[in-house]
N, C-alpha and C. Protein backbone atom coordinates (compact mmCIF):
# COMPACT_ATOMS: atom_id res chain seq x y z
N UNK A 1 -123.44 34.65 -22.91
CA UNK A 1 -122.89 35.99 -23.02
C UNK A 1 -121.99 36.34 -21.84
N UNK A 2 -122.31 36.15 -20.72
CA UNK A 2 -121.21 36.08 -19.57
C UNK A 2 -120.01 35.21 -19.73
N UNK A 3 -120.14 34.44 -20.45
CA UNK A 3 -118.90 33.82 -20.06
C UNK A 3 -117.39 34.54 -21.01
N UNK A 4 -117.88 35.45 -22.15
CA UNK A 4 -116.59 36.24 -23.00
C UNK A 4 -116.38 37.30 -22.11
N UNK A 5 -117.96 37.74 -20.99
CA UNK A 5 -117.49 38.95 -20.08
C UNK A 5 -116.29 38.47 -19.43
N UNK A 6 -116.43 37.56 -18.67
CA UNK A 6 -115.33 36.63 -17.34
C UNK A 6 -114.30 36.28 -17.83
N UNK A 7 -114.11 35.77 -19.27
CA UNK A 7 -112.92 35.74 -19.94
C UNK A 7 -111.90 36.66 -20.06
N UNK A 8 -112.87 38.34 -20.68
CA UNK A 8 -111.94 39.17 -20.60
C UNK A 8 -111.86 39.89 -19.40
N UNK A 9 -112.76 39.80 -18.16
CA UNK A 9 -112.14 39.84 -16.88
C UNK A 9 -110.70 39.62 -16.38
N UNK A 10 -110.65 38.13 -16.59
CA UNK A 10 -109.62 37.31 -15.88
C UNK A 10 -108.39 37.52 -16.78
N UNK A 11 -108.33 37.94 -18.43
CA UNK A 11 -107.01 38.58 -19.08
C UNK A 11 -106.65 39.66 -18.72
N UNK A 12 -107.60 40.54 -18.04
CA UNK A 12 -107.03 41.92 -17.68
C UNK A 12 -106.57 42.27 -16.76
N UNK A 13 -107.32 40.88 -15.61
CA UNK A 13 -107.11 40.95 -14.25
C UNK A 13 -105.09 40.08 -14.18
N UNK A 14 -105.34 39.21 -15.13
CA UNK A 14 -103.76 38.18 -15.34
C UNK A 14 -102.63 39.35 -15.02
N UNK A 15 -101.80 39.06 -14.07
CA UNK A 15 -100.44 39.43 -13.98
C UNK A 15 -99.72 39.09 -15.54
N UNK A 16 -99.23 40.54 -15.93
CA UNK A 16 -98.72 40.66 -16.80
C UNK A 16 -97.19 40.60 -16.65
N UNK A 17 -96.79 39.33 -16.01
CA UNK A 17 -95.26 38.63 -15.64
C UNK A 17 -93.84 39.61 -16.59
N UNK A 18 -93.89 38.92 -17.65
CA UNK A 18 -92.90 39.88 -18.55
C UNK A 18 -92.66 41.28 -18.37
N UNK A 19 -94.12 41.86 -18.91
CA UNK A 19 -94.05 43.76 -18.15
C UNK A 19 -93.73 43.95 -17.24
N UNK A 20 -93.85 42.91 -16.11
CA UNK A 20 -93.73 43.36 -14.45
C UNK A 20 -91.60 43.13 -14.25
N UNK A 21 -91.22 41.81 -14.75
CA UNK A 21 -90.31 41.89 -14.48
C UNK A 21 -89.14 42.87 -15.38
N UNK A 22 -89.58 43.49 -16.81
CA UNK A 22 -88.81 44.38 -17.57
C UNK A 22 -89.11 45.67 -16.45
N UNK A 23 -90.28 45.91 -15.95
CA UNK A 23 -90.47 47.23 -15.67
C UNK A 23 -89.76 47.49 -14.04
N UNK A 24 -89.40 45.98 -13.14
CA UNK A 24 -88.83 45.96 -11.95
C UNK A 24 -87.46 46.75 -12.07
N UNK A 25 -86.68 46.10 -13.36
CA UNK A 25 -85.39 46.03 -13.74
C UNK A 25 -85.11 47.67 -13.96
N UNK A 26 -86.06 48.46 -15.15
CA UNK A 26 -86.26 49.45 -15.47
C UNK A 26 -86.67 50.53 -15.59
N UNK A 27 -87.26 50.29 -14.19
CA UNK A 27 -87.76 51.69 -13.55
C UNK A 27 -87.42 51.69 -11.83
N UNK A 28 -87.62 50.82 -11.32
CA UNK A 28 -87.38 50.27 -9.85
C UNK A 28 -86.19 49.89 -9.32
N UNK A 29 -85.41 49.15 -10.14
CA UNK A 29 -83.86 48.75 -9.74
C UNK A 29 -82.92 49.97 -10.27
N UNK A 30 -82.93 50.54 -11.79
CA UNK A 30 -82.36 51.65 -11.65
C UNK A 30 -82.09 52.63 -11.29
N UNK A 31 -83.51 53.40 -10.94
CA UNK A 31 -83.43 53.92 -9.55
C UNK A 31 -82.99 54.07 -8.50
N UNK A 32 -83.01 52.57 -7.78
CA UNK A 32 -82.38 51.84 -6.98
C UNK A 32 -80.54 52.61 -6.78
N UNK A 33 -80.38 51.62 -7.90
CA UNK A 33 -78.57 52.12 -8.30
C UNK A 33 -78.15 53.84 -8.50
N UNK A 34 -79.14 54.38 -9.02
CA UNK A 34 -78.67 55.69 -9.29
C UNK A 34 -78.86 56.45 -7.89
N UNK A 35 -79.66 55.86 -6.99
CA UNK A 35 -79.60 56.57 -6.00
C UNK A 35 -78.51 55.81 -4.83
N UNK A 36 -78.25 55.19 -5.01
CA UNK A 36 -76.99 54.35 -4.35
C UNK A 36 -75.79 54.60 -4.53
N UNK A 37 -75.11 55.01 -5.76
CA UNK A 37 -73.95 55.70 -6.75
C UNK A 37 -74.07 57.29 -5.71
N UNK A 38 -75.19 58.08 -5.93
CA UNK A 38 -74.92 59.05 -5.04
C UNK A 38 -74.83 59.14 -3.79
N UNK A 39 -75.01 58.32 -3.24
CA UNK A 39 -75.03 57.79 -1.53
C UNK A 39 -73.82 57.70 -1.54
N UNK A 40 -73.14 56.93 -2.41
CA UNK A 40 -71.56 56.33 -2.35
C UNK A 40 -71.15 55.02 -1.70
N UNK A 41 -70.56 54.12 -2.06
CA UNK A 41 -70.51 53.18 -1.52
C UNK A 41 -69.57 53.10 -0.29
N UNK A 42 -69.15 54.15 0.01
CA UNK A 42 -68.31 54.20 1.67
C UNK A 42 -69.89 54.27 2.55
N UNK A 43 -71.06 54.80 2.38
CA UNK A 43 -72.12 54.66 3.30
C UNK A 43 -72.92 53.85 2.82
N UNK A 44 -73.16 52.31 2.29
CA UNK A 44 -74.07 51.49 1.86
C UNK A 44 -74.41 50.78 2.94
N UNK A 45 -73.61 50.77 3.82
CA UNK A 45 -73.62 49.74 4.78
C UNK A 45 -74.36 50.65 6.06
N UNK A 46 -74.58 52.05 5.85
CA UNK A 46 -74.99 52.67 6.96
C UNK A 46 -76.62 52.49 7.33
N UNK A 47 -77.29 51.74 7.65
CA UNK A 47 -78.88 52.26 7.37
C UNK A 47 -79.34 53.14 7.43
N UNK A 48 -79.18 53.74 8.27
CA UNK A 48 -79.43 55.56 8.46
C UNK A 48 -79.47 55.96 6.82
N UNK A 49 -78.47 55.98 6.14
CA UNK A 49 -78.27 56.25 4.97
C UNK A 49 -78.96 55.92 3.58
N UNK A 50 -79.32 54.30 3.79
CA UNK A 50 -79.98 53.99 2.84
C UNK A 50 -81.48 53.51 3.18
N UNK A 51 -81.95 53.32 4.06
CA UNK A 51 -83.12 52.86 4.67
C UNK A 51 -83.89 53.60 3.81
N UNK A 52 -84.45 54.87 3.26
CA UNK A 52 -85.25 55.68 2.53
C UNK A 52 -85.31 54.91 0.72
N UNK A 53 -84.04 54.65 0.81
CA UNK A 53 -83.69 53.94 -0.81
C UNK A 53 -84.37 52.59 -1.00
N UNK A 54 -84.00 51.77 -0.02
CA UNK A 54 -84.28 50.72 0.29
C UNK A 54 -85.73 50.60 0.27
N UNK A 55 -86.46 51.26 0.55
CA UNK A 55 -88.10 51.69 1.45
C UNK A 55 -88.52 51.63 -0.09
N UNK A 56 -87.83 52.71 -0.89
CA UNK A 56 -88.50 53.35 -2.28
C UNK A 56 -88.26 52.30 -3.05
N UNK A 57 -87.62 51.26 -2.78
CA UNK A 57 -87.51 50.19 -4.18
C UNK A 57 -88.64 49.15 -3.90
N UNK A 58 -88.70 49.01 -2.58
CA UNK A 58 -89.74 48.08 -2.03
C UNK A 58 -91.26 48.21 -2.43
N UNK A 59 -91.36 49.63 -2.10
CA UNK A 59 -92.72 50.47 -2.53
C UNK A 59 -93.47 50.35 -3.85
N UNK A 60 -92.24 50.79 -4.41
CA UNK A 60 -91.76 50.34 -6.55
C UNK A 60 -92.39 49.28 -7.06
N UNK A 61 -91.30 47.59 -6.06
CA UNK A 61 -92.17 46.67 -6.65
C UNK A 61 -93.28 46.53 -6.21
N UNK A 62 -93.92 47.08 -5.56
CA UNK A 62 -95.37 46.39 -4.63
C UNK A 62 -95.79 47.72 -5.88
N UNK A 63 -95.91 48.75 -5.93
CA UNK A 63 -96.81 49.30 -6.75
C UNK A 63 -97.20 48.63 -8.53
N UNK A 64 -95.98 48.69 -8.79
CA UNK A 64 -96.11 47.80 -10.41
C UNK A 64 -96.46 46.33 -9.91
N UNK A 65 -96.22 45.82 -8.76
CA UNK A 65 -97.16 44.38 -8.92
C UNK A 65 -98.93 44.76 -8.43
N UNK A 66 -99.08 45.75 -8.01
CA UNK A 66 -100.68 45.87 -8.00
C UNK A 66 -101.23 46.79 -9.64
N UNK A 67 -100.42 47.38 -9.72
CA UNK A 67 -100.98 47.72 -11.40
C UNK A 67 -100.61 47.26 -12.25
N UNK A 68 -100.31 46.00 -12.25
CA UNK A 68 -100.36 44.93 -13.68
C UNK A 68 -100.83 43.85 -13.02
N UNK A 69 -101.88 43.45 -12.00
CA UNK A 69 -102.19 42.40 -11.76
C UNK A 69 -101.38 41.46 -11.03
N UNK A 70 -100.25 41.77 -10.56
CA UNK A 70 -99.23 40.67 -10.00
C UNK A 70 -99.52 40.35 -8.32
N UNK A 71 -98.89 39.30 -8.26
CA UNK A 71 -98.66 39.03 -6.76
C UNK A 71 -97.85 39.43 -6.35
N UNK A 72 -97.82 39.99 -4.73
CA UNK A 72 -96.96 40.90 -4.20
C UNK A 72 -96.23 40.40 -3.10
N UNK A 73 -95.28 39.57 -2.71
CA UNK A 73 -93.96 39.57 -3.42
C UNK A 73 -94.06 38.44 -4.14
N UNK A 74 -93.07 38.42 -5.21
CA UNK A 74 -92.90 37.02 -5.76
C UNK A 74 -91.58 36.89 -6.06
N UNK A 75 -91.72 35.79 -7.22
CA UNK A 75 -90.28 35.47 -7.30
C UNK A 75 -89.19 36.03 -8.13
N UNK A 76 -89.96 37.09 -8.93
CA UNK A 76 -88.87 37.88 -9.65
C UNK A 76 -88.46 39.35 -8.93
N UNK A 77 -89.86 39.70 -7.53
CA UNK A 77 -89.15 40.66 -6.43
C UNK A 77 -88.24 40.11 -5.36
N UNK A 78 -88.29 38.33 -5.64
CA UNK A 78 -86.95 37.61 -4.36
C UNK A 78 -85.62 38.15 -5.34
N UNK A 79 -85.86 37.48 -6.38
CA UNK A 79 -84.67 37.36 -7.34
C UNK A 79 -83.66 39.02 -7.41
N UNK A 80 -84.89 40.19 -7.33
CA UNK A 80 -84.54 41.21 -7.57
C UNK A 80 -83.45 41.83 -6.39
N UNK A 81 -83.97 41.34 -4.75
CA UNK A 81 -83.74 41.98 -3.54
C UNK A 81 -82.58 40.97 -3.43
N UNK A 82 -82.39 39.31 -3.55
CA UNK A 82 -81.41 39.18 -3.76
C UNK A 82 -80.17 39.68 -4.41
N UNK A 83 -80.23 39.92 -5.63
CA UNK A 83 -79.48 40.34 -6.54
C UNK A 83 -79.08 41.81 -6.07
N UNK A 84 -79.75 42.83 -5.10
CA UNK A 84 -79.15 44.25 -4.71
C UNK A 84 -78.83 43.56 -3.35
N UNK A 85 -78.62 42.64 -2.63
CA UNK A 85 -78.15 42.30 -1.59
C UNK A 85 -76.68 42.07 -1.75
N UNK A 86 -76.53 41.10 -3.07
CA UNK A 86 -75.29 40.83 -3.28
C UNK A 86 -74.40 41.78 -4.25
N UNK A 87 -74.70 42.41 -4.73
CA UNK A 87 -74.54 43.96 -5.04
C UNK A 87 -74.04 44.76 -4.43
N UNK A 88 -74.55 45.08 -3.65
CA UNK A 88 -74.64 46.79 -2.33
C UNK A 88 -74.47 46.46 -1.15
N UNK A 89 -74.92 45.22 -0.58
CA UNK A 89 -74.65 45.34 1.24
C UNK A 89 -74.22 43.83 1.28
N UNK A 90 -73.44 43.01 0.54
CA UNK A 90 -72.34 41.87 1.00
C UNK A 90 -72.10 41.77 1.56
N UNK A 91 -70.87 43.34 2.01
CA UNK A 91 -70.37 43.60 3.17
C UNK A 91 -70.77 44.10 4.49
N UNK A 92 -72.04 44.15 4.91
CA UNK A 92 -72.38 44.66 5.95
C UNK A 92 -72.97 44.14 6.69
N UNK A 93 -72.50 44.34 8.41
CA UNK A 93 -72.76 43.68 9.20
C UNK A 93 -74.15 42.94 9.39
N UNK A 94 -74.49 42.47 9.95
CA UNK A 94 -76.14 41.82 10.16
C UNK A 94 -76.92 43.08 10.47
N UNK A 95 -76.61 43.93 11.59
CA UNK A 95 -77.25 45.19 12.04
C UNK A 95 -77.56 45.86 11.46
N UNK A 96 -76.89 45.84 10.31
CA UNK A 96 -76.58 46.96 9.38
C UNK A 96 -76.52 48.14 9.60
N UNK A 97 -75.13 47.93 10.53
CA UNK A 97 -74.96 49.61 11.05
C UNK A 97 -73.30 49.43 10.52
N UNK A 98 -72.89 50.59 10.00
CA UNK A 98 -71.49 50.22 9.44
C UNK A 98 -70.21 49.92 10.56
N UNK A 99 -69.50 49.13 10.10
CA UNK A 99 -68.56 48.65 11.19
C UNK A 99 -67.09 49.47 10.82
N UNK A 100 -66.96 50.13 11.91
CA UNK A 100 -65.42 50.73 11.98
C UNK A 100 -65.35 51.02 13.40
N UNK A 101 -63.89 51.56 13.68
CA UNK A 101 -62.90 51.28 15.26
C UNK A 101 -63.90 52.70 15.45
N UNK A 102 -63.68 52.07 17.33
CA UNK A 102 -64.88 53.67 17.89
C UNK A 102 -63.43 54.41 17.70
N UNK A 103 -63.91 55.67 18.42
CA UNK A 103 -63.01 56.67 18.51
C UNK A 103 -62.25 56.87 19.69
N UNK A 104 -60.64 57.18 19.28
CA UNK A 104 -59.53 56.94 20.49
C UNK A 104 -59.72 57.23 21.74
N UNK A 105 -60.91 57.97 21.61
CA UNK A 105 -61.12 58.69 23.73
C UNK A 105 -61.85 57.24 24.26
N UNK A 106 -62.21 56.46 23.03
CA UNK A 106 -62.98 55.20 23.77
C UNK A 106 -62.23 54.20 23.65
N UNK A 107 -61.46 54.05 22.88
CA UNK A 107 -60.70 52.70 22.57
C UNK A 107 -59.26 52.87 23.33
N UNK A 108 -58.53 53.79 23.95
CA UNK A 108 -57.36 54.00 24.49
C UNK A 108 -57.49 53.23 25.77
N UNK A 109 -58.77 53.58 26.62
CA UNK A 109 -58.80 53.09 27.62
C UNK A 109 -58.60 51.33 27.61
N UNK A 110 -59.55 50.35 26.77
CA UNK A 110 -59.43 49.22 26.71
C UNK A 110 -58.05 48.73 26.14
N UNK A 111 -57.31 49.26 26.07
CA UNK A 111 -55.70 49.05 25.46
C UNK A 111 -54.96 49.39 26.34
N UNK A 112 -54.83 50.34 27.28
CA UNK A 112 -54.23 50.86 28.08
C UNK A 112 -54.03 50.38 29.79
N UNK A 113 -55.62 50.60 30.05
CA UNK A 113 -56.02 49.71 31.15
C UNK A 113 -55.33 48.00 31.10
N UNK A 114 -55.62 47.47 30.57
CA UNK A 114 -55.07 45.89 30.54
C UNK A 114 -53.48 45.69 30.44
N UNK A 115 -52.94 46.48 29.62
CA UNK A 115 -51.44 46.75 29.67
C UNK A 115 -51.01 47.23 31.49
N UNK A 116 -51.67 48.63 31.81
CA UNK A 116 -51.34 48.52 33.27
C UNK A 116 -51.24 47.61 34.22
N UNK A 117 -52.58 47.16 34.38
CA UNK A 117 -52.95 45.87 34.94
C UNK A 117 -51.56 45.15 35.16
N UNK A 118 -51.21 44.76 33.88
CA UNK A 118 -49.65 43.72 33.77
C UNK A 118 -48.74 44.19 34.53
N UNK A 119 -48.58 45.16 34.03
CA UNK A 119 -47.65 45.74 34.45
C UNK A 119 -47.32 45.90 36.57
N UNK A 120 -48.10 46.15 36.49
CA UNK A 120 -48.29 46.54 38.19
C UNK A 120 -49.05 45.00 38.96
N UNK A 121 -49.46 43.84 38.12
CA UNK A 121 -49.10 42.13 38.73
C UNK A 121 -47.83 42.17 38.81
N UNK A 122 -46.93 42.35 37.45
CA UNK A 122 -45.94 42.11 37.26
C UNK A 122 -44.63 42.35 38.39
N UNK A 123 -44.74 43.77 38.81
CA UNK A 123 -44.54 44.41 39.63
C UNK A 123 -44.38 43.37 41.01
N UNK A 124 -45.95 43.49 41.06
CA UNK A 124 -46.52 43.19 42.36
C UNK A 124 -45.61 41.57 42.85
N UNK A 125 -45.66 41.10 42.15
CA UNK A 125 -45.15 39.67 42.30
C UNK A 125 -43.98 39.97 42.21
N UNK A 126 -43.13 40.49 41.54
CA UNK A 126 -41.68 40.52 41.99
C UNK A 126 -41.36 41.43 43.13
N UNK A 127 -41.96 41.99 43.65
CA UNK A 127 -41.76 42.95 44.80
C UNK A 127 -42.30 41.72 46.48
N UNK A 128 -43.21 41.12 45.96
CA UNK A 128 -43.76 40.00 47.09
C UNK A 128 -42.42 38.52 46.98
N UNK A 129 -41.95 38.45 45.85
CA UNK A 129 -40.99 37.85 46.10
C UNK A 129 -39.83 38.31 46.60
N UNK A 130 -39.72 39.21 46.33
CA UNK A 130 -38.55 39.60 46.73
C UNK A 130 -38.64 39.84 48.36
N UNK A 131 -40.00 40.28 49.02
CA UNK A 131 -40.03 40.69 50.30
C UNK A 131 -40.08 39.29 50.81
N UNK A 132 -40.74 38.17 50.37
CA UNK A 132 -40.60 36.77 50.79
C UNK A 132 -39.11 36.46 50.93
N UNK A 133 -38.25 36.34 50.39
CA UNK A 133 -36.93 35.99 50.63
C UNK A 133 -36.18 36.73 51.48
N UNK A 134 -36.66 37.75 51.46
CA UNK A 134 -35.77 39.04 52.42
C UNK A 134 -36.14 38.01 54.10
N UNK A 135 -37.02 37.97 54.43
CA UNK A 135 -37.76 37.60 55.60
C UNK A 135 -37.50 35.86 55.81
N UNK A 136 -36.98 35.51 55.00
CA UNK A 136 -37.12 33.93 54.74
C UNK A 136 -35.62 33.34 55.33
């Protein structure tokens, strides 16, 4: 008599694979996107921005893989995080902090400074030559 108990134990306890990966796609990844579309893709690359989104899809699959029996992560939550990697953040740096030029009160100086520099060697050496020959 125990052993039809343990049987239907271990069917109920079975990761229900199919449900888990229709329900990743269709409740967890769409999500995903619909809240990404409103973010906009000029800030995907910001973490600040999406870190909360990111958090909630993660959460998603780990919840539907503990209420259908699944293992938490596997290979249809690699397949999934791949697939919004190459999607949504392709382009973004490793840091994942978005990459654009600082702002001109900071960047004038490193453009400016080095140009002087030249300028006033430049100077400098034709003014030392020239005082070398004067004397010579």
């Amino acid at each position: 008599m125990s052993c039809p108990s343990a049987h239907h134990l271990l069917v109920a306890t079975a990761c229900q694979e199919p449900n888990y990966g229709w329900m990743i796609q269709h409740y967890c990844l769409k999500q995903f996107q619909l809240t990404m579309e409103n973010i906009g893709q000029r800030l995907w690359c910001d973490w600040d921005e999406t870190l909360g989104t990111y958090t909630q899809l993660t959460n998603c699959t780990a919840l539907l893989a503990e209420r259908l029996g699944c293992f938490w992560p596997n290979a249809q939550v690699d397949q999934l995080f791949l697939t919004i990697h190459r999607d949504f953040f392709w382009s973004c740096s490793p840091s994942g902090r978005a990459l654009h030029d600082p702002p001109p009160h900071v960047l004038c100086p490193f453009v400016l400074l080095p140009v002087l520099v030249t300028l006033l060697m430049t100077a400098l050496v034709g003014w030392r030559s020239k005082h070398s020959q004067a004397l010579g």
